[in-house]
C-alpha atoms as a PDB file:
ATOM      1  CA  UNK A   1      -4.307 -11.518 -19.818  1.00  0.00           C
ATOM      2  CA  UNK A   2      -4.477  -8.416 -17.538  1.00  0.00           C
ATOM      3  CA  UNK A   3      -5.117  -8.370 -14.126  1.00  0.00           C
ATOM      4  CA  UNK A   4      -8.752  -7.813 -13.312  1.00  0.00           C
ATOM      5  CA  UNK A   5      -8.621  -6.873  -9.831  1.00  0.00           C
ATOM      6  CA  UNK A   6      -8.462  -3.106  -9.163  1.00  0.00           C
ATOM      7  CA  UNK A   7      -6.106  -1.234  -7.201  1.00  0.00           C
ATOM      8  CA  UNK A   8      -6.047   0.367  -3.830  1.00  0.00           C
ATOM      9  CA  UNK A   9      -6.423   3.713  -5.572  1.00  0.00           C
ATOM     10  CA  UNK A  10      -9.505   2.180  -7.970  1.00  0.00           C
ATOM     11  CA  UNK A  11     -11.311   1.767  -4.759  1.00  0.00           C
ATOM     12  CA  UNK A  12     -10.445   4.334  -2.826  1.00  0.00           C
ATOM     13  CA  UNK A  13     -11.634   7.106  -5.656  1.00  0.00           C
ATOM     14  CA  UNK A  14     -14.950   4.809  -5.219  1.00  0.00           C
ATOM     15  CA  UNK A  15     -15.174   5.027  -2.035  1.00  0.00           C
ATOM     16  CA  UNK A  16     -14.816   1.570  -0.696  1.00  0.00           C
ATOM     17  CA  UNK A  17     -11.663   1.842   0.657  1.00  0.00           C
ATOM     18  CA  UNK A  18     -11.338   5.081   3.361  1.00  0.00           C
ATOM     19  CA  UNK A  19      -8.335   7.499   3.627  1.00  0.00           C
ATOM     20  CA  UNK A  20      -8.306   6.132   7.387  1.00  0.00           C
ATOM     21  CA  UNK A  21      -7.935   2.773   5.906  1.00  0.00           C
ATOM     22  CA  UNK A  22      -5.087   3.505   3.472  1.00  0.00           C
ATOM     23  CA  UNK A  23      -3.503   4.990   6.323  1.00  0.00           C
ATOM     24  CA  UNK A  24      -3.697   2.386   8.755  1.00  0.00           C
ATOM     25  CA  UNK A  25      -2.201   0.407   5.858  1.00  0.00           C
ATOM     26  CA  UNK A  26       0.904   3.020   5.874  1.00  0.00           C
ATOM     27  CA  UNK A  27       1.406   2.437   9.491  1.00  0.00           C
ATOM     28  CA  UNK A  28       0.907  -1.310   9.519  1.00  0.00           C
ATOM     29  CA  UNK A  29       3.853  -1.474   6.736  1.00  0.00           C
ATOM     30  CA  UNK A  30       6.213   1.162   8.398  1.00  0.00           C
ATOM     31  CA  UNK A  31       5.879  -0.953  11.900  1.00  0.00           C
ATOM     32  CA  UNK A  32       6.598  -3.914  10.002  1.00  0.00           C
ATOM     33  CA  UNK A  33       7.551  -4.163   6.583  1.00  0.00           C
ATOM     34  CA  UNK A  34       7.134  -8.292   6.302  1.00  0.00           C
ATOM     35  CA  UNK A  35       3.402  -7.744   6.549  1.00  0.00           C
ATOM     36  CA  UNK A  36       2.298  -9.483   3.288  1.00  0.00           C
ATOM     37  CA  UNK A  37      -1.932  -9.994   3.062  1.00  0.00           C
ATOM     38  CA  UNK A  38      -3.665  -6.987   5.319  1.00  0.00           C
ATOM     39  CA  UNK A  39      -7.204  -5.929   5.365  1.00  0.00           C
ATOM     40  CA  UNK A  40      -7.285  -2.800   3.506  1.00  0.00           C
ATOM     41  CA  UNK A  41     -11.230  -2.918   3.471  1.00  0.00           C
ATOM     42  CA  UNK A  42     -14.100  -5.319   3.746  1.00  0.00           C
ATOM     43  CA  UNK A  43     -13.874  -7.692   1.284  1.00  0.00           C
ATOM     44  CA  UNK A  44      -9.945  -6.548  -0.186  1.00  0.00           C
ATOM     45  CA  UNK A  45      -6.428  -7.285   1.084  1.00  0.00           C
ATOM     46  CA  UNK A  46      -3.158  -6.004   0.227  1.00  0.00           C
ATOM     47  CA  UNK A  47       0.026  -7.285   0.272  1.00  0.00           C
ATOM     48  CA  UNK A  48       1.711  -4.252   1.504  1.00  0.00           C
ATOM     49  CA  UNK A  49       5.335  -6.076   1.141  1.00  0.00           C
ATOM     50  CA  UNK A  50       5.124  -6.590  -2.481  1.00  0.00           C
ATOM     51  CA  UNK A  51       3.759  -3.490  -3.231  1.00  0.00           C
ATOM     52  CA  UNK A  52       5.950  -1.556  -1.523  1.00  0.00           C
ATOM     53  CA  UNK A  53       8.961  -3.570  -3.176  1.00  0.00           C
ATOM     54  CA  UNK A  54       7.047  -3.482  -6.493  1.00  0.00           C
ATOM     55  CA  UNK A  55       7.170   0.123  -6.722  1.00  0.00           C
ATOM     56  CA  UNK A  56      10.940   1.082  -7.801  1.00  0.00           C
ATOM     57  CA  UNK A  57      11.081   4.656  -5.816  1.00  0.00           C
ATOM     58  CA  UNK A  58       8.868   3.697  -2.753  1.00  0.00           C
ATOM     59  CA  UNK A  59      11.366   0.896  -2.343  1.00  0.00           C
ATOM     60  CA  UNK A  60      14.185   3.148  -2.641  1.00  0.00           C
ATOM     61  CA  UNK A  61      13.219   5.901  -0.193  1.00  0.00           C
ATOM     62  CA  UNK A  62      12.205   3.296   2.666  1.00  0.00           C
ATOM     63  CA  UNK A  63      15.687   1.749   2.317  1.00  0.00           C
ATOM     64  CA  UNK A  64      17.607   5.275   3.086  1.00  0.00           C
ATOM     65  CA  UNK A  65      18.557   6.334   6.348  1.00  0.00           C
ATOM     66  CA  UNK A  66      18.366   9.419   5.465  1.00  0.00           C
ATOM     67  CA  UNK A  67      15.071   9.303   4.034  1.00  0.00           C
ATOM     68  CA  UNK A  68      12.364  11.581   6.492  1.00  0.00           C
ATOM     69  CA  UNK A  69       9.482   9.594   8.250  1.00  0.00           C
ATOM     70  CA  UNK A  70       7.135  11.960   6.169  1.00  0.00           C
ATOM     71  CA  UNK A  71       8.850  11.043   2.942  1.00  0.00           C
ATOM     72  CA  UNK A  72       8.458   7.198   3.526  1.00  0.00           C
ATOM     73  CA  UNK A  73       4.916   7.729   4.268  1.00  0.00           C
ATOM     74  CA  UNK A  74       4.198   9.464   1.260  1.00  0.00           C
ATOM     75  CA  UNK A  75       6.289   6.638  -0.525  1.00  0.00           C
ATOM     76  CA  UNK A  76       4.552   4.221   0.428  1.00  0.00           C
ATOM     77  CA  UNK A  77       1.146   5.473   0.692  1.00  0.00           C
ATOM     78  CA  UNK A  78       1.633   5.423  -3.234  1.00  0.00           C
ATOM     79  CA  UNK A  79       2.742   2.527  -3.397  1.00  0.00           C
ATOM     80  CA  UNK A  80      -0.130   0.995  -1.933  1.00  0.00           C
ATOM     81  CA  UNK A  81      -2.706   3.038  -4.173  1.00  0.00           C
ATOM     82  CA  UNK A  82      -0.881   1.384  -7.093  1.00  0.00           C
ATOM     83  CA  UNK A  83      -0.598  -1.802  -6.034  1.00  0.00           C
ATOM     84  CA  UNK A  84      -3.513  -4.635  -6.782  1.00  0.00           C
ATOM     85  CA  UNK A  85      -6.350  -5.307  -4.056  1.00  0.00           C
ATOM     86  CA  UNK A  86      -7.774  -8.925  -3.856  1.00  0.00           C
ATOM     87  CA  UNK A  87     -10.462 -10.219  -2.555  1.00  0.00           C
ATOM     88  CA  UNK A  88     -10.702 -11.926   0.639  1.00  0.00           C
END
């Protein structure tokens, strides 16, 4: 059975989830990157650890050194616009 609930990027291209919300998202994750369930919008939550780890090249560049602060963002600002929303 697939997975009903939409993504991050589902609701953001209808306009219930904000750019300033995806972003604040992107922060919350880079200052701590155990955050699991975080309010993305009213009424949907993220888990911005699994999504990040979920997504094979977001979880690469976070894990290099090397890897620019404006490369991670990017990273995982995709990450979370792929991953699944829930409600909460």
């Amino acid at each position: 059975m697939a997975d009903a609930s939409p993504t991050v990027g589902e609701l953001f291209k209808a306009k219930a989830v904000t750019d300033s919300e995806v972003s604040a998202a992107v922060e919350a994750y880079l200052a701590d990157p155990e955050t699991h369930a975080h309010l993305i919008a009213q009424g949907y939550s993220v888990d911005l650890a699994a999504a990040v780890i979920g997504h094979a090249w977001a979880h690469h560049v976070v894990g290099l050194i090397e890897s620019s602060q404006s490369l991670k963002r990017g990273a995982v600002r995709t990450a979370i616009l792929l991953a699944r929303a829930r409600k909460a």
